[in-house]
C-alpha atoms as a PDB file:
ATOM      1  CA  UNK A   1     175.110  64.204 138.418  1.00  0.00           C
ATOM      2  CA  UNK A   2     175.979  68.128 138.277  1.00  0.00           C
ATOM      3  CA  UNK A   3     172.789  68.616 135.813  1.00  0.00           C
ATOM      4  CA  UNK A   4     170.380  66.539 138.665  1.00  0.00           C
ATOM      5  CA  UNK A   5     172.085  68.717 141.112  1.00  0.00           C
ATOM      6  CA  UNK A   6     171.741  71.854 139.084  1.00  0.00           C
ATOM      7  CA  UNK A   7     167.883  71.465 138.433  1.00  0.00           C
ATOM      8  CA  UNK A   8     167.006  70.224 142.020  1.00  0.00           C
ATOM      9  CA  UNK A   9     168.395  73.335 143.304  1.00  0.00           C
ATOM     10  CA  UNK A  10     166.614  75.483 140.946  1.00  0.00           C
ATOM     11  CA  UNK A  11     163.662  73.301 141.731  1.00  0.00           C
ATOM     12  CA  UNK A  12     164.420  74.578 145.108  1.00  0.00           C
ATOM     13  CA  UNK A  13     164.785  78.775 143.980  1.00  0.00           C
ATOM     14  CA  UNK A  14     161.272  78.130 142.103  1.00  0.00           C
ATOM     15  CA  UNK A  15     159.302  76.942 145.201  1.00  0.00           C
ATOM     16  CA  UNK A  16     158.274  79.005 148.396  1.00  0.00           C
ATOM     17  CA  UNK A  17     159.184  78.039 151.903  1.00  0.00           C
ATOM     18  CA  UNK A  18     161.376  76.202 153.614  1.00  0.00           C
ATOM     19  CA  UNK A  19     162.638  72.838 151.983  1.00  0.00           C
ATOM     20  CA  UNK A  20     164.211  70.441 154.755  1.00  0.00           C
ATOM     21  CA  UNK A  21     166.443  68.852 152.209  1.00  0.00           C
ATOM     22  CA  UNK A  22     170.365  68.015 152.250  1.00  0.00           C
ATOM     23  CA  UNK A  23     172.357  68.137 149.214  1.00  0.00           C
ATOM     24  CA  UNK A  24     171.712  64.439 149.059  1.00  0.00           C
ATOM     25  CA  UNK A  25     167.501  64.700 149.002  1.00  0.00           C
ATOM     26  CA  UNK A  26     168.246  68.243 146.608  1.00  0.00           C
ATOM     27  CA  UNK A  27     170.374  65.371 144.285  1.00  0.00           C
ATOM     28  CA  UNK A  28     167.921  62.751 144.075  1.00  0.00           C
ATOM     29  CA  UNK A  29     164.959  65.153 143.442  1.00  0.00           C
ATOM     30  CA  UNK A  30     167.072  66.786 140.395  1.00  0.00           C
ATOM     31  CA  UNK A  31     168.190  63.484 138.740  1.00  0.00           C
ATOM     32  CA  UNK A  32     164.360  62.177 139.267  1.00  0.00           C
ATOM     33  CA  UNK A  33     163.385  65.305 137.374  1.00  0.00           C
ATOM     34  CA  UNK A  34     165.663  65.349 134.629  1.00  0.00           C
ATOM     35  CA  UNK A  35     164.078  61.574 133.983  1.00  0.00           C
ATOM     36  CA  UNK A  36     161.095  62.827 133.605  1.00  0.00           C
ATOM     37  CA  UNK A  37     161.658  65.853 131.776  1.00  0.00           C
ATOM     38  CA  UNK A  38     163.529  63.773 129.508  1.00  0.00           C
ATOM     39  CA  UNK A  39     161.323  61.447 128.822  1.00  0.00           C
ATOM     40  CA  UNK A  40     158.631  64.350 128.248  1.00  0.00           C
ATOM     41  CA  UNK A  41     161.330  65.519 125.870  1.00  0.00           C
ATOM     42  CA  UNK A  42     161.272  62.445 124.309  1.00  0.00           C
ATOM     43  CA  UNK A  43     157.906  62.168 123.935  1.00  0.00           C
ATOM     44  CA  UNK A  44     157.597  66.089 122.737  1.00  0.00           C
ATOM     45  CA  UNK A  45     159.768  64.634 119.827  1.00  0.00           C
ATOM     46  CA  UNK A  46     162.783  66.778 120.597  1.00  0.00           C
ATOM     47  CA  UNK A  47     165.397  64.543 121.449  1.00  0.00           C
ATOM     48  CA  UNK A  48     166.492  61.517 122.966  1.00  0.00           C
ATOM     49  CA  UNK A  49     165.989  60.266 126.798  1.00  0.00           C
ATOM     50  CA  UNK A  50     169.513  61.424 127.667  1.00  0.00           C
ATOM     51  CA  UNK A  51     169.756  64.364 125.442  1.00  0.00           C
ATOM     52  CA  UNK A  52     170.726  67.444 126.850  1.00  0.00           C
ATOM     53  CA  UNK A  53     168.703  70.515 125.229  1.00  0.00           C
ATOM     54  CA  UNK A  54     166.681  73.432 126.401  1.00  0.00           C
ATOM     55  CA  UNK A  55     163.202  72.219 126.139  1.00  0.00           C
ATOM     56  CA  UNK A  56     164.307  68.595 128.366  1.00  0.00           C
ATOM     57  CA  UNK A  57     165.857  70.866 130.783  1.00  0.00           C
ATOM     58  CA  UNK A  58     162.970  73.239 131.571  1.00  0.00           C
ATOM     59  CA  UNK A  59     160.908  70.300 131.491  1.00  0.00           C
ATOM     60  CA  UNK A  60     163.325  68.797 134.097  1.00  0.00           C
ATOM     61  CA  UNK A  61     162.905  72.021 136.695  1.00  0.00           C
ATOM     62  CA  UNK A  62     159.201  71.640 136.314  1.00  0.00           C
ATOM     63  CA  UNK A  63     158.795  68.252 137.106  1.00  0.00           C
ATOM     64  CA  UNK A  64     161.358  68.919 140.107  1.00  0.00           C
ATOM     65  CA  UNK A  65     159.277  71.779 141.435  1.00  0.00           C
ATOM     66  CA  UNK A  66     156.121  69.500 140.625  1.00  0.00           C
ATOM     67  CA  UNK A  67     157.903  66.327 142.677  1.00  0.00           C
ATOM     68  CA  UNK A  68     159.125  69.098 145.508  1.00  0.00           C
ATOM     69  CA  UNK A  69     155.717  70.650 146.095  1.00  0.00           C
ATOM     70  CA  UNK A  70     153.953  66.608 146.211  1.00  0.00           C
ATOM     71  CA  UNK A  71     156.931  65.763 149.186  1.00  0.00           C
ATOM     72  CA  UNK A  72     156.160  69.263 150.997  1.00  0.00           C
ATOM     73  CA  UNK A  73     152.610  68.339 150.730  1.00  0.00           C
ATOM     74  CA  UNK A  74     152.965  64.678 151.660  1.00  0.00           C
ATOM     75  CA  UNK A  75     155.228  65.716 154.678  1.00  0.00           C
ATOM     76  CA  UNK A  76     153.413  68.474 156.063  1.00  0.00           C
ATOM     77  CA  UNK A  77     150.142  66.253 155.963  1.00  0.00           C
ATOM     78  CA  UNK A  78     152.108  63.561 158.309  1.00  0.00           C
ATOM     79  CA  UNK A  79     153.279  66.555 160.628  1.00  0.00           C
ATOM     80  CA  UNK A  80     149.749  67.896 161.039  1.00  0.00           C
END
């Protein structure tokens, strides 16, 4: 929970603007990017799923920043 919370607020740092997210949002979008930075991890061959290490973290921020910047984009289409 503190490592989905960690890398959804650095997804946050990493992208421009305004996010309208509470902690709870900022949770979810680091936990859904840690999934798939793990699994891109996994799939890189350098660890497991649930293994912490440096290249499944980073991996982790991106694909928060990624997921952050589809939401702003999806939101700010609907608010147009």
């Amino acid at each position: 929970m503190i490592a989905g919370l960690v890398i959804g607020a650095l997804a946050r740092l990493f992208t421009r603007g305004r996010q309208g997210l509470g902690l709870g949002a900022t949770l979810l979008l680091g936990v859904v990017g840690s999934v798939i930075g793990g699994l891109l991890a996994n799939l890189l061959g350098t660890g497991s799923l649930f293994e912490l290490n440096i290249i499944g973290f980073i991996a982790s921020v991106v694909a928060a920043v990624f997921l952050l910047g589809v939401v702003e984009s999806r939101s700010g289409s609907r608010h147009a």
